[in-house]
Protein backbone atom coordinates (compact mmCIF):
# COMPACT_ATOMS: atom_id res chain seq x y z
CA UNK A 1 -10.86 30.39 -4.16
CA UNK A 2 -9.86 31.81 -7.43
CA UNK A 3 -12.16 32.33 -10.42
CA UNK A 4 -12.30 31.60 -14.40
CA UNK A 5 -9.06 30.65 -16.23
CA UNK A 6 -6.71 30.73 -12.79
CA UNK A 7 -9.31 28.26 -11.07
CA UNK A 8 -9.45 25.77 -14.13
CA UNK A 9 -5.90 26.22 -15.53
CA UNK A 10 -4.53 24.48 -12.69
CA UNK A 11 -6.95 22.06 -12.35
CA UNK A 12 -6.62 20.51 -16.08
CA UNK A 13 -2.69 20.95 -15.03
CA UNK A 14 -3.77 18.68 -11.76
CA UNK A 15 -5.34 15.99 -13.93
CA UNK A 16 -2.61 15.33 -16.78
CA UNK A 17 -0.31 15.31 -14.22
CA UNK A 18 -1.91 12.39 -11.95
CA UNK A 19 -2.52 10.76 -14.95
CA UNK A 20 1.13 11.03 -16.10
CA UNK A 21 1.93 9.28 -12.68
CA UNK A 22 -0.66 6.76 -12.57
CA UNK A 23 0.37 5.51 -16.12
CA UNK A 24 3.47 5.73 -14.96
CA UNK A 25 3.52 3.60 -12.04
CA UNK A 26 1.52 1.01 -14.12
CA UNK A 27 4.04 0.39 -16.87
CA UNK A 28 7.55 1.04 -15.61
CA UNK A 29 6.26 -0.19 -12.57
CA UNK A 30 5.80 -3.91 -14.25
CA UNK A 31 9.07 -3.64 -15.83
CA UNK A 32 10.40 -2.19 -12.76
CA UNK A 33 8.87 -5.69 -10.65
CA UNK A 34 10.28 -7.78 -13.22
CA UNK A 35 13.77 -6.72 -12.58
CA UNK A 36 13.18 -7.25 -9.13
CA UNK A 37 11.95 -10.75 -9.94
CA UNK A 38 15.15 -12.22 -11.83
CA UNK A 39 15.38 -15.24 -10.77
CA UNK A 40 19.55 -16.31 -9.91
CA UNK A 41 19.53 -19.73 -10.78
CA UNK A 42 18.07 -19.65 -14.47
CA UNK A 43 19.93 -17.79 -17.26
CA UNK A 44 17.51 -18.58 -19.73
CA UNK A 45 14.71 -17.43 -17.66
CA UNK A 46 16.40 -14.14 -16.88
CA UNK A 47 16.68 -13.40 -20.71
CA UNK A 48 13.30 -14.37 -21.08
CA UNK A 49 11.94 -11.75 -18.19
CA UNK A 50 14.33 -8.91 -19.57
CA UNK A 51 13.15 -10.10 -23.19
CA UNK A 52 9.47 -9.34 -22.29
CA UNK A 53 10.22 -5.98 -21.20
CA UNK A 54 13.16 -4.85 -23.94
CA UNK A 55 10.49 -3.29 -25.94
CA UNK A 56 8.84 -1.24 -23.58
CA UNK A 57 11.15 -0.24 -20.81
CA UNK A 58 12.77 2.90 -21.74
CA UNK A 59 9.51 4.57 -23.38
CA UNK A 60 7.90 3.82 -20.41
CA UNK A 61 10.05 6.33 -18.53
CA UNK A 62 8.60 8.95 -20.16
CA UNK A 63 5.75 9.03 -18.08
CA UNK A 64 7.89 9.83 -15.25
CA UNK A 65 8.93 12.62 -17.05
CA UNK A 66 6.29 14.18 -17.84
CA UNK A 67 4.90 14.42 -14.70
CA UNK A 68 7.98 15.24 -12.88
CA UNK A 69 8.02 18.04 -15.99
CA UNK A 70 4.59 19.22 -14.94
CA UNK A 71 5.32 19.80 -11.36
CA UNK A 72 8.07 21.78 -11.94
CA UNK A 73 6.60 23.95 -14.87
CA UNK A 74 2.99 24.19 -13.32
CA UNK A 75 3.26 24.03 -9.53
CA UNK A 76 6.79 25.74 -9.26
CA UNK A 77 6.39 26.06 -5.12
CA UNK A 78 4.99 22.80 -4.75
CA UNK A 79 8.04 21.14 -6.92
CA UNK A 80 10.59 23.04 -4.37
CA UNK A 81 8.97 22.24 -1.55
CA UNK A 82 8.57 18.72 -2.39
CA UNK A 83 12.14 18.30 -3.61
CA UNK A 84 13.86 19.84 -0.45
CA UNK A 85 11.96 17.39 1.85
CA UNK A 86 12.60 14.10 -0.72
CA UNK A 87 16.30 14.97 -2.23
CA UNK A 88 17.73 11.84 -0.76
CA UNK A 89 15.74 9.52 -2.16
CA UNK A 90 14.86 11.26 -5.41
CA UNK A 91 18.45 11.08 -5.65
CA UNK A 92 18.80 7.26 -4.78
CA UNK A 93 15.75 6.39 -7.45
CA UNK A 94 17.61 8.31 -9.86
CA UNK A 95 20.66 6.37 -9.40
CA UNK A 96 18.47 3.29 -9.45
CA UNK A 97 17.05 4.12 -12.88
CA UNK A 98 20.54 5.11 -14.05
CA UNK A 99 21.73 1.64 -12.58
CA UNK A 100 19.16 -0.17 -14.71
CA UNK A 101 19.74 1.38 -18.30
CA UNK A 102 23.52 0.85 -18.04
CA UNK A 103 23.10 -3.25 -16.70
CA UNK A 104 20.06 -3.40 -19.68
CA UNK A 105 22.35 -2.56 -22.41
CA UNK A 106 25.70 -4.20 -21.38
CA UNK A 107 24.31 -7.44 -20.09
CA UNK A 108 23.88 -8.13 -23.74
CA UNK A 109 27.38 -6.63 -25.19
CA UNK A 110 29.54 -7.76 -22.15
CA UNK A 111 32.06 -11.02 -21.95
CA UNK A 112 29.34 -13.83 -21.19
CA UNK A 113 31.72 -14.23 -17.73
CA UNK A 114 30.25 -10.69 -17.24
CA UNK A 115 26.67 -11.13 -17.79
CA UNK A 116 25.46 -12.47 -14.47
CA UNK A 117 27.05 -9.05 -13.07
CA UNK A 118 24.97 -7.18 -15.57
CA UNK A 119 21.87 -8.54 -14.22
CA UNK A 120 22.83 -8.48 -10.67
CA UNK A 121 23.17 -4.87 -11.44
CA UNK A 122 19.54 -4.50 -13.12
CA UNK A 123 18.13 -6.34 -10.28
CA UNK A 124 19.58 -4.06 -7.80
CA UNK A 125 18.60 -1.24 -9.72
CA UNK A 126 14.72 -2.17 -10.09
CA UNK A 127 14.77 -2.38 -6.03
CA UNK A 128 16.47 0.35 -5.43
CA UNK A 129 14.30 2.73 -7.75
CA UNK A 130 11.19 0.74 -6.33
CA UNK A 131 12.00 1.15 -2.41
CA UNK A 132 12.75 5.28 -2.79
CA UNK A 133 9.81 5.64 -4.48
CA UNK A 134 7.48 3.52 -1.77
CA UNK A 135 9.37 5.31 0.85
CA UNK A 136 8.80 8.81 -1.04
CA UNK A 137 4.96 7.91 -0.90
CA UNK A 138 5.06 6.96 2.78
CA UNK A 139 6.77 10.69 3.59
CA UNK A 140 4.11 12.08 1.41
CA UNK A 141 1.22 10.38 3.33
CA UNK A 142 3.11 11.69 6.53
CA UNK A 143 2.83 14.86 5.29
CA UNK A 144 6.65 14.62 5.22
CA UNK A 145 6.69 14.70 9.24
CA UNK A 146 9.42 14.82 10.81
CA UNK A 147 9.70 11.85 13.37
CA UNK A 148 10.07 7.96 14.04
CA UNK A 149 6.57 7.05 13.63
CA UNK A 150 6.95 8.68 10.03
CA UNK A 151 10.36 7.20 9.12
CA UNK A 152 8.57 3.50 10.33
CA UNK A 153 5.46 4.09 8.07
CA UNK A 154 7.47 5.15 5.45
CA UNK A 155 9.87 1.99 5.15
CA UNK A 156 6.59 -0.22 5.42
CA UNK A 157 5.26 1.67 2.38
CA UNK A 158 8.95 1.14 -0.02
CA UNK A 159 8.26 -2.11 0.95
CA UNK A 160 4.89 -2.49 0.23
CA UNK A 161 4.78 -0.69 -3.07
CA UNK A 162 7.94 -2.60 -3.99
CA UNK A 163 5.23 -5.40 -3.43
CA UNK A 164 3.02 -3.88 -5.37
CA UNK A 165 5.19 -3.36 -8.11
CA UNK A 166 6.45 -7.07 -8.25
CA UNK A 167 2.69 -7.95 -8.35
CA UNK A 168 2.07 -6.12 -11.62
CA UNK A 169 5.66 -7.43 -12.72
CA UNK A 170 4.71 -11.45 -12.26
CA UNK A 171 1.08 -10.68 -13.52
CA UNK A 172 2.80 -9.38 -17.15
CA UNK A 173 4.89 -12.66 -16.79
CA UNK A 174 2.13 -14.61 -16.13
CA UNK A 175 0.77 -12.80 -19.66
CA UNK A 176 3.92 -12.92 -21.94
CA UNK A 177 5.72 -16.22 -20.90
CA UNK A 178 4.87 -19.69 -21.21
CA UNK A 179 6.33 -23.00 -19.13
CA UNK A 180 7.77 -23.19 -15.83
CA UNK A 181 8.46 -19.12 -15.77
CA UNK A 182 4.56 -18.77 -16.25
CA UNK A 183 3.84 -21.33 -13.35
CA UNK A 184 6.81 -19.21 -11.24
CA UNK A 185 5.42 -16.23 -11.86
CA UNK A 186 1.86 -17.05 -11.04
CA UNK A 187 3.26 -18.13 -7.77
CA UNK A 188 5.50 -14.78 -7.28
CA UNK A 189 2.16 -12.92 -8.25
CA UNK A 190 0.03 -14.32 -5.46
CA UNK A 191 2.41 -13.94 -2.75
CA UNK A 192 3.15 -10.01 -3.50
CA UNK A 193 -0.78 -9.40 -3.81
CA UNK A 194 -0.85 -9.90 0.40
CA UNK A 195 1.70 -7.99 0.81
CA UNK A 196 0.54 -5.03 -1.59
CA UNK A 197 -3.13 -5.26 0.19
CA UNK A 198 -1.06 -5.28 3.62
CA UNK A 199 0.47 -1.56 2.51
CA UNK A 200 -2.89 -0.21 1.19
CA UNK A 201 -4.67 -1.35 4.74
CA UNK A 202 -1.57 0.72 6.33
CA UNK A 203 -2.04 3.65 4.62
CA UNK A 204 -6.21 3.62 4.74
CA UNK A 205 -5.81 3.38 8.26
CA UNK A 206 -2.96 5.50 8.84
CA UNK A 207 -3.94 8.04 6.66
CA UNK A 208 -7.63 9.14 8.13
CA UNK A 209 -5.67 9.01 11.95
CA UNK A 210 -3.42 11.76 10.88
CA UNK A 211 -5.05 13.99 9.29
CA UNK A 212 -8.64 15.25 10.44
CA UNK A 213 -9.90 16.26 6.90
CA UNK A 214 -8.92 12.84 5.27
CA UNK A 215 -11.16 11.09 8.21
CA UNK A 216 -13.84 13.96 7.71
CA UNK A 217 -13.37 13.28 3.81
CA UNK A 218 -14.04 9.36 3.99
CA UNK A 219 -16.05 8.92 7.11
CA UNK A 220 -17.65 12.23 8.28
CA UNK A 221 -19.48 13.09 4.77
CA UNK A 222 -22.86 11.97 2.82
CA UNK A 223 -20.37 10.19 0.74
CA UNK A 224 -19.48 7.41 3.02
CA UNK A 225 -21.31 4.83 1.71
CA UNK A 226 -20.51 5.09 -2.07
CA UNK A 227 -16.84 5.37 -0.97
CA UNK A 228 -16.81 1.88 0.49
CA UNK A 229 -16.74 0.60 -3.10
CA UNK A 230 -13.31 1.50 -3.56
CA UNK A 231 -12.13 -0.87 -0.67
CA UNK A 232 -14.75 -3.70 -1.33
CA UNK A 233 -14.47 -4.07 -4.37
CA UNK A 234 -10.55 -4.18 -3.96
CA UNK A 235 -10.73 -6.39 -1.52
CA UNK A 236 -12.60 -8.73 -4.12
CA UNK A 237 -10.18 -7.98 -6.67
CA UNK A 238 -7.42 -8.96 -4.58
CA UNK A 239 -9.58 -12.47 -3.87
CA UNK A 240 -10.59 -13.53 -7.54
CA UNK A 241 -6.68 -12.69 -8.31
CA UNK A 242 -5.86 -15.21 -5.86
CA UNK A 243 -8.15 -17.82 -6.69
CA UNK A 244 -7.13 -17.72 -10.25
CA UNK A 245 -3.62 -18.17 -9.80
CA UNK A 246 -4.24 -20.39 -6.90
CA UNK A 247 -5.67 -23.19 -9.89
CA UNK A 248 -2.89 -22.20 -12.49
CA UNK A 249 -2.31 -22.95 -15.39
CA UNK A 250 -5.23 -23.19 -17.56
CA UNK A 251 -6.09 -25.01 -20.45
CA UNK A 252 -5.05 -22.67 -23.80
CA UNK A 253 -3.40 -20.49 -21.43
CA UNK A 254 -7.36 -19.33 -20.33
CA UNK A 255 -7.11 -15.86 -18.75
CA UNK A 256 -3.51 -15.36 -18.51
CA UNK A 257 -3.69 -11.61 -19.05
CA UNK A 258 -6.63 -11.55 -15.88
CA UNK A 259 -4.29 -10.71 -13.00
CA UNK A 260 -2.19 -7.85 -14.88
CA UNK A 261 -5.71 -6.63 -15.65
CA UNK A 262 -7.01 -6.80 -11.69
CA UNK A 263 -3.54 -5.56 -11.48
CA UNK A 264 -4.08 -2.31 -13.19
CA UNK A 265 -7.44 -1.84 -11.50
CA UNK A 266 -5.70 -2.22 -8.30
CA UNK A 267 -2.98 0.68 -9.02
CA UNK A 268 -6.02 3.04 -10.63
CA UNK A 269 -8.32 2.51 -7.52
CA UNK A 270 -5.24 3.30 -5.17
CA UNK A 271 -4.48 5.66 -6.84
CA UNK A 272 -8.17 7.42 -6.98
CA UNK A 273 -8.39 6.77 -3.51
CA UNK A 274 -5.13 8.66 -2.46
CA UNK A 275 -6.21 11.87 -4.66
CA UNK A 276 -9.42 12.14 -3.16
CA UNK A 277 -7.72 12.10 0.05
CA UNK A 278 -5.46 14.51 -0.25
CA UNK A 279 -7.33 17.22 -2.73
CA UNK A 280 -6.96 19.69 -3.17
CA UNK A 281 -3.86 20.06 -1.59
CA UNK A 282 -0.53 19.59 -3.68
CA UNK A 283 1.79 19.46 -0.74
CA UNK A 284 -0.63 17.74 2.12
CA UNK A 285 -1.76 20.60 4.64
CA UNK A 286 0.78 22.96 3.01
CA UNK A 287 -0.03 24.04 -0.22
CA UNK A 288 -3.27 23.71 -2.63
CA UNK A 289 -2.79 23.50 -6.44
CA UNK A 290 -3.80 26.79 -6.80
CA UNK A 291 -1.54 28.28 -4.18
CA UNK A 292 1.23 26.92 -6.55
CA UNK A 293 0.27 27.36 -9.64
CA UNK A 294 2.38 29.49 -11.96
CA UNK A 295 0.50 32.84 -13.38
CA UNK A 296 -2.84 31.34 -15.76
CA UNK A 297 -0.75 33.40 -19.13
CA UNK A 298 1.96 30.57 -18.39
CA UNK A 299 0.01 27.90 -17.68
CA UNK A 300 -1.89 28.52 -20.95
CA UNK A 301 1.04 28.28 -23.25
CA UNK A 302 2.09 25.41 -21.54
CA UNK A 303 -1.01 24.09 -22.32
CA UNK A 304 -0.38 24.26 -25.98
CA UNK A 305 3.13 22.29 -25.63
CA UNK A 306 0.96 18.96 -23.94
CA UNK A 307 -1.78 19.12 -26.44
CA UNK A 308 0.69 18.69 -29.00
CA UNK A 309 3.25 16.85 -27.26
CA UNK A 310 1.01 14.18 -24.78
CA UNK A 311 -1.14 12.83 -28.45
CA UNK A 312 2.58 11.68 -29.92
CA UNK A 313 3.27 9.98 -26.16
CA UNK A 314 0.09 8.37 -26.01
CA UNK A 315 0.42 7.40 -30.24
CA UNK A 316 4.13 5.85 -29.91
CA UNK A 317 2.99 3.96 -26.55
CA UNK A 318 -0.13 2.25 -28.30
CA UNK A 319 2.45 1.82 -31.34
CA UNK A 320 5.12 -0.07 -29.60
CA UNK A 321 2.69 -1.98 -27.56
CA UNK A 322 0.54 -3.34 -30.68
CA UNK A 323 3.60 -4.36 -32.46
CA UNK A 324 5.22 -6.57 -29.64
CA UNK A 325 2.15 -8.17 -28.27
CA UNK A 326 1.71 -11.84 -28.14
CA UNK A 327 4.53 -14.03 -25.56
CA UNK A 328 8.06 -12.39 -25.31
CA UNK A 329 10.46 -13.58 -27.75
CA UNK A 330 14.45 -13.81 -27.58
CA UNK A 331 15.82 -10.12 -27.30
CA UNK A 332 18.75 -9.47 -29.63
CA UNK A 333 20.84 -6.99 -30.60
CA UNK A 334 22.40 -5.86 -34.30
C-alpha cells in the first residue's frame, strides 16, 4: 500500500468524489422523479411540478459533473475501464438528460397545441436518464459480469432506483405544493418507498453472495453488530415515512418537508452502505483507488482547482435554494 502524499491524495480525491455523487443523486434525482411523476390528465398540475423544480434543475447537474470530472482527471484507468463496460447506457442517460433540457425550455415557448408533446418529452426523458443510471448501478454491483443473472439484477435495480428517485421526487412535492397535488403526491411517495426498500433488500442480499469480501466485510468482522444500524434503522425510516403519509394531510401543513428529509437519509445511508462495501476498490475486484490514481504532482494541482472551484458550487447551490424556498409558484418566462 502506498505511503504519504500518494496514499492520501487519492483518498481526499475518493471522498469529494462520492460526495459529488451522493449530492448528486439527491437533488437531480428529485427533479429527475418529478418528471417521471407528471401526471397526463392535469395541465395545471404539470406546470405546477415543473414550476417547483425550474429553479433548481439545471444547477443541479453540476454535481454530475463534477464527479464524472473527477473520475476522469483522478482515476484515469478506472474512468476507461468503467466507460468501456457502461458506454451504452452512459450514452442513453445522456440522451435522456439532453431530452429533458430541450422539452424544459420549449414546453414554455412552443404553440400551446405543442405543449403536451413538450412534456411527454420531459417525462420520457426523466425515465430514461433514471433507468440507465439504476441499470449502470446494478452492472456495477455485478462487478460488470458478464451473464443473465447480471443483466436480470441489473434491470431490477433501473427499476428500483427509478423508484427511489420518484420517492424523493413526490416527497419534494409533498414539501412545495399544496391541494390535491400534495394529497397525490403523498400517495405516489408511499407507494415508491416499497419498491425502493424492495431494490436495497436485492442488492444487500445479492451483493454479500457474490463477492466473498463484501460478506467477510458485513458479516465475518467485529463490526457486525454496529453495522446492523444501517439496515434497522432504514427499515424504521422507511416505516415512520409510511405512517406519516398514510394519515395525510396535516393540520398547517405539519411536517410536510418529513419524508424528503427520511428521504435524504435514505439515499446517504445507501449510499454509505454501498462504499463500505466495495472499498477500497474503484472498479469492484479490479482496480483500487490507488491503482488508478494519476501521479500525487497531478493530483495536487488538481487539488487546488476544487478548493477553489467546489466553495462557489456549494455557495450558488445554498444561494438558489434560500431564495426559492417556500411552495412553488407559477414558472414564467421574459
Amino acid at each position: 500500500m502506498p505511503t504519504g502524499e500518494a496514499f492520501w491524495l487519492p483518498l481526499i480525491f475518493m471522498a469529494l468524489m462520492g460526495v459529488a455523487f451522493l449530492i448528486y443523486a439527491i437533488l437531480d434525482g428529485y427533479d429527475l422523479g418529478v418528471g417521471i411523476l407528471l401526471p397526463r390528465d392535469s395541465e395545471r398540475q404539470r406546470d405546477t411540478m415543473i414550476a417547483s423544480i425550474g429553479p433548481f434543475w439545471d444547477a443541479n447537474e453540476t454535481w454530475l459533473v463534477l464527479g464524472v470530472g473527477i473520475i476522469l482527471i483522478a482515476f484515469p484507468a478506472a474512468h476507461n475501464v468503467i466507460l468501456f463496460q457502461l458506454y451504452m447506457p452512459v450514452t442513453l442517460m445522456l440522451a435522456g438528460l439532453i431530452l429533458r433540457g430541450v422539452a424544459f425550455d420549449f414546453r414554455a415557448k412552443a404553440p400551446v397545441d405543442h405543449k403536451t408533446r413538450w412534456d411527454f418529452a420531459f417525462w420520457a426523458g426523466s425515465l430514461l436518464a433514471t433507468l440507465s443510471q439504476g441499470y449502470m448501478l446494478g452492472l456495477y454491483v455485478m462487478g460488470f459480469e458478464q451473464s443473465l443473472a447480471a443483466y436480470a439484477f441489473a434491470a431490477l435495480s433501473a427499476v428500483c432506483v427509478t423508484a427511489g428517485y420518484c420517492l424523493i421526487g413526490a416527497a419534494w412535492l409533498v414539501m412545495k405544493t399544496e391541494g390535491e397535488l400534495q394529497l397525490r403526491a403523498a400517495r405516489w411517495a408511499r407507494r415508491c418507498a416499497w419498491l425502493m426498500a424492495l431494490g436495497l433488500v436485492a442488492v444487500s442480499v445479492i451483493n454479500p453472495m457474490i463477492s466473498e469480501r463484501v460478506f467477510d466485510k458485513w458479516l465475518g468482522g467485529d463490526l457486525t453488530l454496529l453495522l446492523l444500524i444501517i439496515p434497522v434503522l432504514s427499515f424504521f425510516l422507511f416505516l415512520i415515512n409510511d405512517r406519516y403519509l398514510s394519515n395525510f394531510p396535516y393540520d398547517n401543513d405539519f411536517g410536510c418537508w418529513l419524508p424528503f428529509a427520511i428521504a435524504i437519509a435514505l439515499f446517504v445511508l445507501a449510499f454509505s452502505a454501498l462504499a463500505y462495501s466495495f472499498f477500497p476498490y474503484v472498479v469492484p475486484e479490479q482496480l483500487t483507488f490507488w491503482e488508478a490514481a494519476s501521479a500525487p504532482e497531478s493530483l495536487k494541482f488538481i487539488l487546488v482547482g476544487v478548493v477553489i472551484v467546489l466553495p462557489a458550487i456549494i455557495a450558488y447551490t445554498l444561494f438558489a435554494y434560500r431564495v426559492f424556498w417556500g411552495k412553488a409558484r407559477e414558472l414564467t418566462y421574459y
